[in-house]
N, C-alpha and C. Protein backbone atom coordinates (compact mmCIF):
# COMPACT_ATOMS: atom_id res chain seq x y z
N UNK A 1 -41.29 4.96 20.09
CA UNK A 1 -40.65 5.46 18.90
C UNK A 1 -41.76 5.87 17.93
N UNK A 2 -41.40 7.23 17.30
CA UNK A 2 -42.72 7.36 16.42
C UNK A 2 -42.45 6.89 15.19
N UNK A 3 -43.33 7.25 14.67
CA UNK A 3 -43.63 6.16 13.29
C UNK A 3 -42.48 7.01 11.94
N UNK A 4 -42.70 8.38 12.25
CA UNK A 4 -41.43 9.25 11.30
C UNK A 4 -40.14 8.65 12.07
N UNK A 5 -39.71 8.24 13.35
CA UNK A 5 -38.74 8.04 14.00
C UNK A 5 -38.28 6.86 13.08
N UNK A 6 -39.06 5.41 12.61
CA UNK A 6 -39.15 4.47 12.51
C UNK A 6 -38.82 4.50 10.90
N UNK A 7 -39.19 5.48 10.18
CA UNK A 7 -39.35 5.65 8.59
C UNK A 7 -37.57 6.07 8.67
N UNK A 8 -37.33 6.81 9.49
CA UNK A 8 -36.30 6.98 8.82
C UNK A 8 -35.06 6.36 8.78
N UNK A 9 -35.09 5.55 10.50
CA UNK A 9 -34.35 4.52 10.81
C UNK A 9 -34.14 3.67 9.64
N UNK A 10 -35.74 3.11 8.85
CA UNK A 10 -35.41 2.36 7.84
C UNK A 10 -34.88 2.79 6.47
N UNK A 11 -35.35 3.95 6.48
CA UNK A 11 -34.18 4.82 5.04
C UNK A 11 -32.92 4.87 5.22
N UNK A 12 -32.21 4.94 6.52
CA UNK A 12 -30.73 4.92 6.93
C UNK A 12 -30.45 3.36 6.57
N UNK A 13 -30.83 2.94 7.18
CA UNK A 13 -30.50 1.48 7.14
C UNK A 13 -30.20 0.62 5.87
N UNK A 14 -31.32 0.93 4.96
CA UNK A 14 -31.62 0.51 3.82
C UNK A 14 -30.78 1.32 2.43
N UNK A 15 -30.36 2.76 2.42
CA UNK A 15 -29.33 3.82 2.32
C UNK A 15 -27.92 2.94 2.56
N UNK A 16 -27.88 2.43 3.41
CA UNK A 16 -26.32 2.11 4.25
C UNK A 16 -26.43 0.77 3.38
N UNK A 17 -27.20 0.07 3.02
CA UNK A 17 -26.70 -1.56 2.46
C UNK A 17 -26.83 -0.97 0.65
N UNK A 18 -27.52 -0.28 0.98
CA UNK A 18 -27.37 0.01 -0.60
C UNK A 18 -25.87 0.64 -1.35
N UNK A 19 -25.27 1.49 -0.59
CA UNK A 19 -23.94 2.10 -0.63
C UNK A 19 -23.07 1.13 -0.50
N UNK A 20 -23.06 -0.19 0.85
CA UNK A 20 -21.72 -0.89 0.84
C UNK A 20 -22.00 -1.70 -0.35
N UNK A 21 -23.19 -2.16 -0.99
CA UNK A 21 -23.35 -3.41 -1.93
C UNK A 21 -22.62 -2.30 -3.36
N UNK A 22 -22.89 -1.16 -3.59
CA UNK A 22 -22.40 -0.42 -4.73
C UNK A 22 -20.61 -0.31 -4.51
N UNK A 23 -20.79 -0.33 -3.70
CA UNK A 23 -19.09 0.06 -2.85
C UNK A 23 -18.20 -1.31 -3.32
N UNK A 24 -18.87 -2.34 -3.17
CA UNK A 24 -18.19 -3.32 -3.46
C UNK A 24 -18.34 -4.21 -4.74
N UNK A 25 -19.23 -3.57 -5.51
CA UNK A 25 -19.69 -4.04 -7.00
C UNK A 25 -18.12 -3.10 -7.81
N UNK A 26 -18.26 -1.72 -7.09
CA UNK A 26 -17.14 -0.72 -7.93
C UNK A 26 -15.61 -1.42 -7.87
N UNK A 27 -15.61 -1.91 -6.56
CA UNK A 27 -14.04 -2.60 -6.31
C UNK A 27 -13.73 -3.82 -7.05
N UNK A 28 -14.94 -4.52 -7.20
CA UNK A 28 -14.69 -5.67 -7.98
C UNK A 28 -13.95 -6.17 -9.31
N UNK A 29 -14.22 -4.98 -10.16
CA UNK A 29 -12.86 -4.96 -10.97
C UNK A 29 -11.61 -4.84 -11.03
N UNK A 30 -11.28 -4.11 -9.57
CA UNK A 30 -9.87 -4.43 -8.95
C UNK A 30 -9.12 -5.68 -8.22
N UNK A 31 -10.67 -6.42 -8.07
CA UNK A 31 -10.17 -8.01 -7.59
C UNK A 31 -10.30 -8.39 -8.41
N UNK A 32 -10.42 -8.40 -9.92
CA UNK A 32 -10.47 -9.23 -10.59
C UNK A 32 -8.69 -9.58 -10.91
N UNK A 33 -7.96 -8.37 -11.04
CA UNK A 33 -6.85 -8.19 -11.39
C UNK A 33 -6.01 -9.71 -10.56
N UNK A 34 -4.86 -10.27 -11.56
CA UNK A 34 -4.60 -10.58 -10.85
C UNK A 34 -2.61 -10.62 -10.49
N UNK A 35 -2.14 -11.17 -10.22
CA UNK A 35 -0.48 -10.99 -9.84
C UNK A 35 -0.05 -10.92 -11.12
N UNK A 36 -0.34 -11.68 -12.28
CA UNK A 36 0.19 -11.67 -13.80
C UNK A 36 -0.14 -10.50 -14.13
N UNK A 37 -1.32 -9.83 -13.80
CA UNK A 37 -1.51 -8.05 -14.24
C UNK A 37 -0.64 -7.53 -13.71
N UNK A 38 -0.68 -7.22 -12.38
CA UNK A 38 0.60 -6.77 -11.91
C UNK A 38 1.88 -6.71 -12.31
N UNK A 39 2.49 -7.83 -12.34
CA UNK A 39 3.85 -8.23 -13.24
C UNK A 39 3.77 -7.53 -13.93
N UNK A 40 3.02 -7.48 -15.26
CA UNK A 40 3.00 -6.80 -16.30
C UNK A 40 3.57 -5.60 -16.34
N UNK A 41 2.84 -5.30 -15.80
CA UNK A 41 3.34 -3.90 -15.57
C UNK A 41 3.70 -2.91 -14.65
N UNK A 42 5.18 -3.74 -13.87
CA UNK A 42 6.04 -3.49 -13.49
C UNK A 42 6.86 -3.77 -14.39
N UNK A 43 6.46 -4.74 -15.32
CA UNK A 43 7.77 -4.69 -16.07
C UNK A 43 7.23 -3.78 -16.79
N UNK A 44 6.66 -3.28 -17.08
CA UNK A 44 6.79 -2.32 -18.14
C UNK A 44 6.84 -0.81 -17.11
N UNK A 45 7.09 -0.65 -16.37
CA UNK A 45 7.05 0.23 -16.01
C UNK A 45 8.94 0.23 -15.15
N UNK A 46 9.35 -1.01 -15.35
CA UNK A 46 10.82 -0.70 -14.64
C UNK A 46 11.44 -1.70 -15.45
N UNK A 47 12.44 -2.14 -14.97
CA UNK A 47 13.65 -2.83 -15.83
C UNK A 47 13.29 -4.30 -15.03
N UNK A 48 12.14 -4.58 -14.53
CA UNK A 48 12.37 -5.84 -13.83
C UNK A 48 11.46 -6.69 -14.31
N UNK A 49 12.04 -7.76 -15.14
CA UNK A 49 11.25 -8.85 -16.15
C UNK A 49 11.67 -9.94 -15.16
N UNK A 50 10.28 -11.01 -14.70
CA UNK A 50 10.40 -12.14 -14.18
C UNK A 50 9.93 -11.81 -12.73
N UNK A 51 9.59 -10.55 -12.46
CA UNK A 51 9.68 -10.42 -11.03
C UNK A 51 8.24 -11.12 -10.25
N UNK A 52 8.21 -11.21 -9.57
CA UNK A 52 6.99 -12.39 -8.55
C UNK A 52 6.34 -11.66 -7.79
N UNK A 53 5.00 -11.18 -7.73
CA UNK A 53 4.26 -10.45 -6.68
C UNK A 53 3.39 -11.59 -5.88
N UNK A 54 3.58 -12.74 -6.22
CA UNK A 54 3.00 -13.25 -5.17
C UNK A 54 3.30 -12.91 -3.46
N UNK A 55 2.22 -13.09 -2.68
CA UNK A 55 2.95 -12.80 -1.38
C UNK A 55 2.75 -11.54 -0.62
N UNK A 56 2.43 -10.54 -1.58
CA UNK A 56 3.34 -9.22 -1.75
C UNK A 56 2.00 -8.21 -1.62
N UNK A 57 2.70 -7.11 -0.92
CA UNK A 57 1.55 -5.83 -0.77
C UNK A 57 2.21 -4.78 -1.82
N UNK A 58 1.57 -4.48 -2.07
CA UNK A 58 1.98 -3.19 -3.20
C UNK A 58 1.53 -1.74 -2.68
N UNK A 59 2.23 -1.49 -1.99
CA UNK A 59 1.61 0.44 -2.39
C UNK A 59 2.18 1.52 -3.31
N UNK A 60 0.90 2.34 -3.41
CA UNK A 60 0.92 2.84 -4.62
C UNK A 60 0.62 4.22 -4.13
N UNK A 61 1.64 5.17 -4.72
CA UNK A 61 1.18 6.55 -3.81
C UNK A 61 1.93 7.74 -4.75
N UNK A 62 1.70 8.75 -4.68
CA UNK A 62 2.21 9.79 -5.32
C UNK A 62 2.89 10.27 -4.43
N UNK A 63 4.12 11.05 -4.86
CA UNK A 63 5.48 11.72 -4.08
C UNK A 63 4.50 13.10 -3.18
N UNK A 64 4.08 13.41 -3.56
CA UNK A 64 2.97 14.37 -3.26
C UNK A 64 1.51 14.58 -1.72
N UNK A 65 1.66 13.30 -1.21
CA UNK A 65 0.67 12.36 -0.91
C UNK A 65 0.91 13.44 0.82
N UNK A 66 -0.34 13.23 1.30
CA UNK A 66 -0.14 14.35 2.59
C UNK A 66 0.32 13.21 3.60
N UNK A 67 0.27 13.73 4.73
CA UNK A 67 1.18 13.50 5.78
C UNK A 67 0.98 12.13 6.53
N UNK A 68 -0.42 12.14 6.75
CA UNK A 68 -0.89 10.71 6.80
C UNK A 68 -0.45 9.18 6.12
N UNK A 69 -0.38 9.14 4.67
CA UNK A 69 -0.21 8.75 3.95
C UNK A 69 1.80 8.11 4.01
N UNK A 70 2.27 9.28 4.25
CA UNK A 70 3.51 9.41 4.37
C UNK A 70 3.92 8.03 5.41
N UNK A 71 3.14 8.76 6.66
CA UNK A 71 3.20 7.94 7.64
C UNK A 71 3.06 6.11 7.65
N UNK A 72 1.93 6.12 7.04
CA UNK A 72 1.84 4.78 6.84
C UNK A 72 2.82 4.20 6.24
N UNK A 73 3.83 4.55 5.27
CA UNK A 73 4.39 3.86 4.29
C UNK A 73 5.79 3.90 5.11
N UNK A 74 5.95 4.49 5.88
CA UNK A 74 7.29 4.51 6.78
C UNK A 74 6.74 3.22 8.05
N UNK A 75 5.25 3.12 8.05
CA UNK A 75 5.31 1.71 9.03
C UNK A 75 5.62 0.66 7.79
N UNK A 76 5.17 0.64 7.08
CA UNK A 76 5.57 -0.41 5.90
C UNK A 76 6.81 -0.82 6.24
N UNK A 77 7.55 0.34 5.90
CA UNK A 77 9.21 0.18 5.97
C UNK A 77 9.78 -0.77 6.97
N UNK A 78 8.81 -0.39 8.44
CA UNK A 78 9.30 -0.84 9.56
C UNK A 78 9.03 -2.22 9.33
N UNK A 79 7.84 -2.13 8.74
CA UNK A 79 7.09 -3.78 9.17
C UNK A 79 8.13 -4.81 8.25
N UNK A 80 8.31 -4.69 7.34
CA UNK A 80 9.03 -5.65 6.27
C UNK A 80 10.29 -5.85 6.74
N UNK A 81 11.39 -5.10 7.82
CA UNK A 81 11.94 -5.10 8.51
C UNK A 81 11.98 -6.80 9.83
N UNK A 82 10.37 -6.38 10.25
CA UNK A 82 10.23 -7.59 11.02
C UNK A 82 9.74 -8.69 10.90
N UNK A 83 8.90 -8.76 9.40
CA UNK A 83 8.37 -10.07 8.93
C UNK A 83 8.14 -10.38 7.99
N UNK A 84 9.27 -11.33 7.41
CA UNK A 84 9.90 -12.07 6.00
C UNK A 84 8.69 -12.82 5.03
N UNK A 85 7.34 -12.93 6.00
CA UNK A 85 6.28 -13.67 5.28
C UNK A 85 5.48 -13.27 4.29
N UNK A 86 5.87 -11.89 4.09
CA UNK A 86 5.38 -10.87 3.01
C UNK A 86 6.22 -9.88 2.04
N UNK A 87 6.37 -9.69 0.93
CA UNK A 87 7.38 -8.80 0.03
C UNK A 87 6.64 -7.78 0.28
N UNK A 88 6.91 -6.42 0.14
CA UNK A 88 6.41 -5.17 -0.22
C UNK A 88 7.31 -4.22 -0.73
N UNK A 89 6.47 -3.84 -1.82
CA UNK A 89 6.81 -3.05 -2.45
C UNK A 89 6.30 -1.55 -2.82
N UNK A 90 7.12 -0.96 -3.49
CA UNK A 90 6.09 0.67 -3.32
C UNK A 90 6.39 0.90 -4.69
N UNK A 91 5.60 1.77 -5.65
CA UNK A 91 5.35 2.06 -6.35
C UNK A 91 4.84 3.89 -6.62
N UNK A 92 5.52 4.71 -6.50
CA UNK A 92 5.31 5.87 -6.67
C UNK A 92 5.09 6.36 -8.44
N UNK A 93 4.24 7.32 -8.16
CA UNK A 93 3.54 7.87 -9.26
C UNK A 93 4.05 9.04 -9.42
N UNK A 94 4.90 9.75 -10.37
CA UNK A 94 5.37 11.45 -10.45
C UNK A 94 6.34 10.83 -11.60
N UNK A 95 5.92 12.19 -11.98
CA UNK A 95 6.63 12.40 -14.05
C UNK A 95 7.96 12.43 -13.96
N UNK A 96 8.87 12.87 -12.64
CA UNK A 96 9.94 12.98 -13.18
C UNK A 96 10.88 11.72 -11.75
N UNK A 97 11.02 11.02 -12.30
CA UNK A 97 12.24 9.54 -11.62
C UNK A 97 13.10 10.08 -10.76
N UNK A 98 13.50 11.14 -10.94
CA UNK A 98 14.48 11.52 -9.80
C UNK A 98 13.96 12.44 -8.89
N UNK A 99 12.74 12.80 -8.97
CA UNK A 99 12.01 13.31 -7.79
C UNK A 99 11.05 12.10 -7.05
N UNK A 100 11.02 11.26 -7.66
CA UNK A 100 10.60 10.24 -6.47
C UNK A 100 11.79 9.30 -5.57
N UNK A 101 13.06 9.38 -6.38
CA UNK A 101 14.36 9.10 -5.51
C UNK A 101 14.37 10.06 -4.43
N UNK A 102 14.25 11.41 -4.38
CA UNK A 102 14.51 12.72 -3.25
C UNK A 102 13.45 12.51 -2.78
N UNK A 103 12.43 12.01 -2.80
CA UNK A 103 11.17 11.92 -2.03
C UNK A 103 11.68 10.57 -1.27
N UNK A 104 11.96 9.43 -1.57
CA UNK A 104 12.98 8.31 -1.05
C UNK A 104 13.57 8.92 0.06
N UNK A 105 14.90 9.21 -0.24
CA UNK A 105 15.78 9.59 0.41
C UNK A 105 15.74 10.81 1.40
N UNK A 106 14.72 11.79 1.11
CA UNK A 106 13.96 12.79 2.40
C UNK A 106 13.05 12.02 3.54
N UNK A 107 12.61 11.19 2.92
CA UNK A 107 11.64 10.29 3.93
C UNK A 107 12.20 9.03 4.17
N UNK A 108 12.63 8.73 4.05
CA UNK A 108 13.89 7.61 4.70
C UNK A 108 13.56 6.57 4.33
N UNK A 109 12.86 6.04 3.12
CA UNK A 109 12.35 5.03 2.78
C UNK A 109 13.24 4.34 1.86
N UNK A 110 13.48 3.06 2.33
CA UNK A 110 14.14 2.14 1.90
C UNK A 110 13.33 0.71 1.14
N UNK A 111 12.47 0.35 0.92
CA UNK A 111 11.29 -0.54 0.53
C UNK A 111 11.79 -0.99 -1.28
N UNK A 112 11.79 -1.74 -1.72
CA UNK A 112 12.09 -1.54 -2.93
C UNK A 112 11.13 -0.45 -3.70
N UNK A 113 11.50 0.16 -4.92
CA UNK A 113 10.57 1.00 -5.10
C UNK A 113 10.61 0.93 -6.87
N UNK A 114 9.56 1.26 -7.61
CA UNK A 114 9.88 0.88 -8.92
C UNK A 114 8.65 2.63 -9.42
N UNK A 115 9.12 3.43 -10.16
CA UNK A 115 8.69 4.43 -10.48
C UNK A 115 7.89 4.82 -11.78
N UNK A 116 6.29 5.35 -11.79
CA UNK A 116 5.47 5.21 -12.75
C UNK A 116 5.93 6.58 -13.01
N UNK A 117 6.28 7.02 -13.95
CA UNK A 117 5.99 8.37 -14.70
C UNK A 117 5.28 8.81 -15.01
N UNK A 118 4.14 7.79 -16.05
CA UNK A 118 3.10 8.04 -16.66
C UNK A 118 1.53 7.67 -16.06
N UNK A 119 1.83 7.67 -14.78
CA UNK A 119 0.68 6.97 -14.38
C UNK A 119 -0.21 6.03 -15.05
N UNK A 120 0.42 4.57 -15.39
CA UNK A 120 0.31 3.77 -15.85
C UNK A 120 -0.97 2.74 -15.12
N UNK A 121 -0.60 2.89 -13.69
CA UNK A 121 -1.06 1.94 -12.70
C UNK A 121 -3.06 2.60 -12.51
N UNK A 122 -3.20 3.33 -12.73
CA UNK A 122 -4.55 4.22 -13.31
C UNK A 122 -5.11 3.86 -14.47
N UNK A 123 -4.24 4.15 -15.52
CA UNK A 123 -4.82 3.92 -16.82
C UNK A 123 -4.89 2.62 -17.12
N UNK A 124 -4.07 1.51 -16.46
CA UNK A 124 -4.40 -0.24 -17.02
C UNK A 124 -5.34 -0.69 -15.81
N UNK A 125 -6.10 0.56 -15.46
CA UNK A 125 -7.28 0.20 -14.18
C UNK A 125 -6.87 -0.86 -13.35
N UNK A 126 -5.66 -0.72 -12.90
CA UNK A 126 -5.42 -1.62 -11.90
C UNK A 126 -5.96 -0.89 -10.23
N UNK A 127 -5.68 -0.07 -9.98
CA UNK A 127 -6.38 0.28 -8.97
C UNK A 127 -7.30 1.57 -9.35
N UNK A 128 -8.55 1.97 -8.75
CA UNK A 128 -9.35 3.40 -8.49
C UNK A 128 -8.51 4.77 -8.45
N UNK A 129 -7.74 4.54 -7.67
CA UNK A 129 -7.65 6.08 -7.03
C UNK A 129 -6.09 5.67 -6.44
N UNK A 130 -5.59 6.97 -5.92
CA UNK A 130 -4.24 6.77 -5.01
C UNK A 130 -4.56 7.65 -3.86
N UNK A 131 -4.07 7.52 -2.57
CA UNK A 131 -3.09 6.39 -2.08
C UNK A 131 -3.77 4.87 -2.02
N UNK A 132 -3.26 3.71 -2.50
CA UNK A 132 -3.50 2.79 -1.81
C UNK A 132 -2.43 1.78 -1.73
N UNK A 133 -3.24 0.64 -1.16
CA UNK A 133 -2.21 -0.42 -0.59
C UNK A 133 -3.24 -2.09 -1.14
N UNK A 134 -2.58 -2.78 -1.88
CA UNK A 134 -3.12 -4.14 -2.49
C UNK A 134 -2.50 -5.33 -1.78
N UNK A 135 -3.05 -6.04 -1.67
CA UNK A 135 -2.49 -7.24 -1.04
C UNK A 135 -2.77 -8.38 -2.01
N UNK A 136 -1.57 -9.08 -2.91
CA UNK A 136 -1.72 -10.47 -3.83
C UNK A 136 -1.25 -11.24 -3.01
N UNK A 137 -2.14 -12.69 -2.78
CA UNK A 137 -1.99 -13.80 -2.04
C UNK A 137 -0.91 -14.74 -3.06
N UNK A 138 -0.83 -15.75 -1.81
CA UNK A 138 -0.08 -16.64 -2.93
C UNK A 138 -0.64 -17.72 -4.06
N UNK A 139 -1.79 -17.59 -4.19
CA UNK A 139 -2.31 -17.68 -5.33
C UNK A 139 -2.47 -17.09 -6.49
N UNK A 140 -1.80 -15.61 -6.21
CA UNK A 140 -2.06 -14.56 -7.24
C UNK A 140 -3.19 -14.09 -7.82
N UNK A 141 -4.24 -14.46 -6.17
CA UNK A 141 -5.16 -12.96 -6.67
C UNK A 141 -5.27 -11.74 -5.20
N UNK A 142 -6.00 -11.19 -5.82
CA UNK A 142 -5.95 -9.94 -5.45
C UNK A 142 -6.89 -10.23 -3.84
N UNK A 143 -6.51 -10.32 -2.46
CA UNK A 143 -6.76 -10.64 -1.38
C UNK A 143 -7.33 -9.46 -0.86
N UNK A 144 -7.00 -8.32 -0.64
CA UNK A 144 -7.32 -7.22 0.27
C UNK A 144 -6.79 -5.84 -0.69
N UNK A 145 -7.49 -4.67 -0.53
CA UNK A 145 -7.26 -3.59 -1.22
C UNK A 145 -7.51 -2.57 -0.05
N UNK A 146 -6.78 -1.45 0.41
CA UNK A 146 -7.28 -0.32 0.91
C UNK A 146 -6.46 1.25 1.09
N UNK A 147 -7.37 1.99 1.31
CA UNK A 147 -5.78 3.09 1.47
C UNK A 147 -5.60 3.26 2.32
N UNK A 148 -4.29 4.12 1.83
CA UNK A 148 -3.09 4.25 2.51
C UNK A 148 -3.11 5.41 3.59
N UNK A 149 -3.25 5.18 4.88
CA UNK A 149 -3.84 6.69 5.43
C UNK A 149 -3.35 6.21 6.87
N UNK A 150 -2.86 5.79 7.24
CA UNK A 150 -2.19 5.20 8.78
C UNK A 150 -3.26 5.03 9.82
N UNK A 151 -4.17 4.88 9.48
CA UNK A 151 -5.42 4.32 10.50
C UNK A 151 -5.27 3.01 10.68
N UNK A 152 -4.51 2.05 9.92
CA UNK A 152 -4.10 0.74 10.76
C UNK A 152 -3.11 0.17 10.43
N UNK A 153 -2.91 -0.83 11.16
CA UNK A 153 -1.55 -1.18 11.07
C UNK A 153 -1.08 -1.93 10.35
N UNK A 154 0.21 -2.31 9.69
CA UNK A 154 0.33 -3.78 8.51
C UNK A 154 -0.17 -4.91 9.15
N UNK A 155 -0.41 -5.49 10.18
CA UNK A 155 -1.02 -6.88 11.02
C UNK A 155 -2.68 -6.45 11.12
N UNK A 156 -3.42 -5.17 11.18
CA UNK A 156 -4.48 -5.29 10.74
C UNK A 156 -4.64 -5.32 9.52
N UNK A 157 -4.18 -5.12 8.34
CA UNK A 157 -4.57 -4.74 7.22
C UNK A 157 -4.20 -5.85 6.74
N UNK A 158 -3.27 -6.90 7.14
CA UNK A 158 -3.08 -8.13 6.24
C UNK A 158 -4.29 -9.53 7.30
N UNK A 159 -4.60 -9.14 8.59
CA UNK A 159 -5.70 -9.76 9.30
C UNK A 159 -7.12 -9.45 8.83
N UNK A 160 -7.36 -8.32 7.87
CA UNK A 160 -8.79 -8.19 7.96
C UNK A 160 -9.73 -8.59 6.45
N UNK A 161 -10.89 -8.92 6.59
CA UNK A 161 -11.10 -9.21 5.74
C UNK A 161 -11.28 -8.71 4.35
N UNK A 162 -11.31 -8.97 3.41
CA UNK A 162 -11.40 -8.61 1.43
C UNK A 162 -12.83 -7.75 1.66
């Protein structure tokens, strides 16, 4: 191996820990969040005071969201279907409430669903970016975060690690 072969191996290498350690300094304010943030604001964002996210995966997605995305949230559907050990819920983002009902009801999604208008779930920096998917333990913090893009399945994504 030559010695430029060897320089650069170690710039990749050293490149690559530097990115996941930044990668996960940036997320860290999203684990800080915890199920009482949440609550919050769902209730303020729907009519549901008292409600419990312990347990519970949250996705969060715009009516808009491409096809991938789509996909995943219709395994959601399925999965909560077959296992009672987790709540999930969805949370769509679009200004007008009755276009995320026809986005519902075109895509066959049945999941409970509670609707941001104002993209709320952004601005109280609860998550980065959309699509994603949060996982609150039953401790009420924030366990696992990732998006929403159907590259794995609800049993990997609640198996893998924070």
């Amino acid at each position: 191996m030559s010695l430029l072969t060897k320089q650069i191996s170690v710039f990749v290498a050293f490149s690559c820990l530097l990115l996941l350690g930044c990668e996960s300094e940036k997320n860290a304010t999203y684990y800080q969040k915890t199920a009482a943030d949440w609550e919050s604001y769902v209730s303020e964002i729907s009519d549901s005071n008292g409600v419990s996210l312990e347990n519970t995966i949250i996705l969060v997605l715009k009516s808009s969201e491409c096809a991938p995305a789509i996909s995943e949230l219709k395994m959601w559907d399925d999965f909560i279907s077959e296992d009672n050990k987790f709540s999930v819920k969805l949370v769509i983002i679009e200004k007008y409430e009755r276009a995320s009902q026809v986005f519902l009801e075109e895509q066959d999604i049945t999941l409970p669903s509670f609707f941001d208008t104002d993209g709320l779930v952004l601005e109280r920096n609860l998550l980065p970016t959309t699509p994603m998917k949060v996982f609150i333990n039953g401790e009420g913090t924030i366990e696992k975060m990732g998006s929403i893009d159907s590259r794995s399945s609800a049993k990997d994504f609640l198996s893998m690690g924070a």
